[in-house]
C-alpha atoms as a PDB file:
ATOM      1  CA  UNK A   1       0.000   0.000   0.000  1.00  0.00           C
ATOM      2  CA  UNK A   2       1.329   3.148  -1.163  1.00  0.00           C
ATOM      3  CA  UNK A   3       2.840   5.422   1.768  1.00  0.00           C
ATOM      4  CA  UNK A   4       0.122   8.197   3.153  1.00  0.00           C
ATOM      5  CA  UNK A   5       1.069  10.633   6.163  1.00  0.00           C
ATOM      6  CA  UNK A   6      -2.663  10.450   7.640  1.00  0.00           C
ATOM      7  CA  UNK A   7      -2.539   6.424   6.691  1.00  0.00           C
ATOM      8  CA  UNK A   8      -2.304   4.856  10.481  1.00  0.00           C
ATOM      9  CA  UNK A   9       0.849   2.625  10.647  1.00  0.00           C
ATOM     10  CA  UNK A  10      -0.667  -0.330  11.589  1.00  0.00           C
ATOM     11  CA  UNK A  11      -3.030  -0.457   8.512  1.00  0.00           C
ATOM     12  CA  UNK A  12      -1.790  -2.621   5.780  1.00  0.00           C
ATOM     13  CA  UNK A  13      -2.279  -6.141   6.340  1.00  0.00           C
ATOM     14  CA  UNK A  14      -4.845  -6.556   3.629  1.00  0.00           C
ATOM     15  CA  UNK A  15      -4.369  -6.709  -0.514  1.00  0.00           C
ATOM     16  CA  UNK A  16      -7.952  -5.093  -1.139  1.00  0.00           C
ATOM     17  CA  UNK A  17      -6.462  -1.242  -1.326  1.00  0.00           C
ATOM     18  CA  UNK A  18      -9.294   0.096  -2.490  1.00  0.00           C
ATOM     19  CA  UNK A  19     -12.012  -2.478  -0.060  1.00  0.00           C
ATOM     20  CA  UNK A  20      -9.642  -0.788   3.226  1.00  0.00           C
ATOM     21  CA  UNK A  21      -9.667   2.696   1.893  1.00  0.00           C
ATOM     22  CA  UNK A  22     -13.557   2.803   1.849  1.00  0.00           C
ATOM     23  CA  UNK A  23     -13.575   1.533   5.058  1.00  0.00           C
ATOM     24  CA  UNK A  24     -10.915   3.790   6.518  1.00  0.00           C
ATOM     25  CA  UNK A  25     -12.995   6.811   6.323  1.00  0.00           C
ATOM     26  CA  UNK A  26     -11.386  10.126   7.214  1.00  0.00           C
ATOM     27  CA  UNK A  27     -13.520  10.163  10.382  1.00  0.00           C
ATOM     28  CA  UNK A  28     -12.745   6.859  10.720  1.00  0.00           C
ATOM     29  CA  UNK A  29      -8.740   7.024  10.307  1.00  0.00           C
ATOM     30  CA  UNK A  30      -8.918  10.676  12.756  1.00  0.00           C
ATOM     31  CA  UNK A  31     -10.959   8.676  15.734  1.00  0.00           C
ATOM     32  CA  UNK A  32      -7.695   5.872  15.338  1.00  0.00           C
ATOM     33  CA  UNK A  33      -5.316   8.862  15.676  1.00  0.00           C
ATOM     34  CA  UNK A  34      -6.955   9.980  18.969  1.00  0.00           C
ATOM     35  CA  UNK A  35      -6.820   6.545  20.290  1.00  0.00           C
ATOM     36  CA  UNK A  36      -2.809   5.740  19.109  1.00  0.00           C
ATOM     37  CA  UNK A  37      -3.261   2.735  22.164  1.00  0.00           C
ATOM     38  CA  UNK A  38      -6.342   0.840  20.713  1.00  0.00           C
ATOM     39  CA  UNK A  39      -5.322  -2.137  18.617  1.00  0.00           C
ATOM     40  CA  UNK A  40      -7.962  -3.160  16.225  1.00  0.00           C
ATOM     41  CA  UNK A  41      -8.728  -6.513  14.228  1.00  0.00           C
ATOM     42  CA  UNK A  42     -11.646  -6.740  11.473  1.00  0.00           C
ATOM     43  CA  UNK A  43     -13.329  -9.635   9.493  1.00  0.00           C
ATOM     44  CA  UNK A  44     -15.983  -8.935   7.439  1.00  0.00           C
ATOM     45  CA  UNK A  45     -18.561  -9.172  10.054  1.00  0.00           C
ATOM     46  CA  UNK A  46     -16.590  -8.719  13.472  1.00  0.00           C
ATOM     47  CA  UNK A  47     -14.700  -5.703  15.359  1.00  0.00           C
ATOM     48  CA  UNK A  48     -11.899  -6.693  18.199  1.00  0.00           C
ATOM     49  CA  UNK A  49     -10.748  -3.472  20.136  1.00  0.00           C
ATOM     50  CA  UNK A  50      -8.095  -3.681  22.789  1.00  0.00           C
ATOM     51  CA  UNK A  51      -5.272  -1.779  24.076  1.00  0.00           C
ATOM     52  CA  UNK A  52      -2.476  -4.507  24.280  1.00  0.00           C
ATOM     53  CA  UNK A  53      -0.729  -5.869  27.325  1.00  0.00           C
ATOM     54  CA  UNK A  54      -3.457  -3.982  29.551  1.00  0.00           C
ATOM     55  CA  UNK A  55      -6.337  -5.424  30.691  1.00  0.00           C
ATOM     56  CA  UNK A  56      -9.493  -3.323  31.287  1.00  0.00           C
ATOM     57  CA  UNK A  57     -10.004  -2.435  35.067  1.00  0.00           C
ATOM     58  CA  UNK A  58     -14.207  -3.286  35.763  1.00  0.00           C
ATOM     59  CA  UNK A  59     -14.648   0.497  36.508  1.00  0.00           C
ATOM     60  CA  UNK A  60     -13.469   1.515  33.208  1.00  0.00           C
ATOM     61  CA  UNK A  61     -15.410  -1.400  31.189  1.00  0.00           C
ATOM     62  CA  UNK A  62     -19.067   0.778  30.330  1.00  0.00           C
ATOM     63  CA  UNK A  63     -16.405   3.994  29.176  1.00  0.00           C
ATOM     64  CA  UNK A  64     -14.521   0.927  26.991  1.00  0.00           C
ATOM     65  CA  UNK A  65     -17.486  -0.370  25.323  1.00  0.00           C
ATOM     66  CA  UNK A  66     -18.930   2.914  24.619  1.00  0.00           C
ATOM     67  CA  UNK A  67     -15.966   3.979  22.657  1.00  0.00           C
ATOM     68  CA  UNK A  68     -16.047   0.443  21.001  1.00  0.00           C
ATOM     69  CA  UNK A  69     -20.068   1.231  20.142  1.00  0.00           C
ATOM     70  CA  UNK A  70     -18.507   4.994  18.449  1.00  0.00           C
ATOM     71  CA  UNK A  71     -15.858   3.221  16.432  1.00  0.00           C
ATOM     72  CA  UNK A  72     -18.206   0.557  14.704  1.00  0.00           C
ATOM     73  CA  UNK A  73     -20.662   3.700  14.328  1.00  0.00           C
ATOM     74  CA  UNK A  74     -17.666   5.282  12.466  1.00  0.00           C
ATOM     75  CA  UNK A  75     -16.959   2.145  10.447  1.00  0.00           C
ATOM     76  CA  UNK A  76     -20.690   1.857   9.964  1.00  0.00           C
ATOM     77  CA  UNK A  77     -21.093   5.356   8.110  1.00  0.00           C
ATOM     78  CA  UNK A  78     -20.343   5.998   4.497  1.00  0.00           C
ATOM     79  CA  UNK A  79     -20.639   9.161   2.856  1.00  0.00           C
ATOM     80  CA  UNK A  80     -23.721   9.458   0.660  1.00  0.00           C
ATOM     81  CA  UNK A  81     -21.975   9.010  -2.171  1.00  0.00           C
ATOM     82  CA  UNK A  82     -20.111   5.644  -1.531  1.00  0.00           C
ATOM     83  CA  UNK A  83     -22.628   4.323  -0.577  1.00  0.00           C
ATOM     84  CA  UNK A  84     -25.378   5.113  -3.531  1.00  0.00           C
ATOM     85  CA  UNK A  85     -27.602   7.376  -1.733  1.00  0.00           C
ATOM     86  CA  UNK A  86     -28.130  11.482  -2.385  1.00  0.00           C
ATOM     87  CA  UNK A  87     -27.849  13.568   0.428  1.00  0.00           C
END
């Protein structure tokens, strides 16, 4: 994948370019650059968020999940255009 300075590092492990670039939105690739600790793993129908080598203390498990509920929001959207409707 050809180098891009807003591209998150870790992005890359796939050989569908174009399939990860629609899904790494703009919103979607600023939300990972606010969260530089979260670790992410995708299938086509599954999200895995973690921070590695830390495990999440009970208190801090609803804050956690709500983030993990914004980032498949984020991964959710597509801009009227990609995804064939007119805004």
């Amino acid at each position: 994948m050809e180098a891009d300075h807003r591209w998150p590092r870790t992005i890359g492990h796939g050989t569908d370019e174009a399939g990860i670039r629609q899904v790494f939105t703009p919103a979607v690739i600023q939300e990972c650059e606010q969260r530089a600790k979260l670790c992410m793993e995708a299938s086509a129908n599954g999200l895995l968020l973690y921070q590695k080598g830390r495990r999440i203390k009970p208190e801090e498990l609803e804050t956690f999940v709500n983030e993990g509920a914004r980032m498949k929001s984020l991964f959710e959207a597509r801009p009227a255009r990609e995804s064939g409707t007119s805004a």
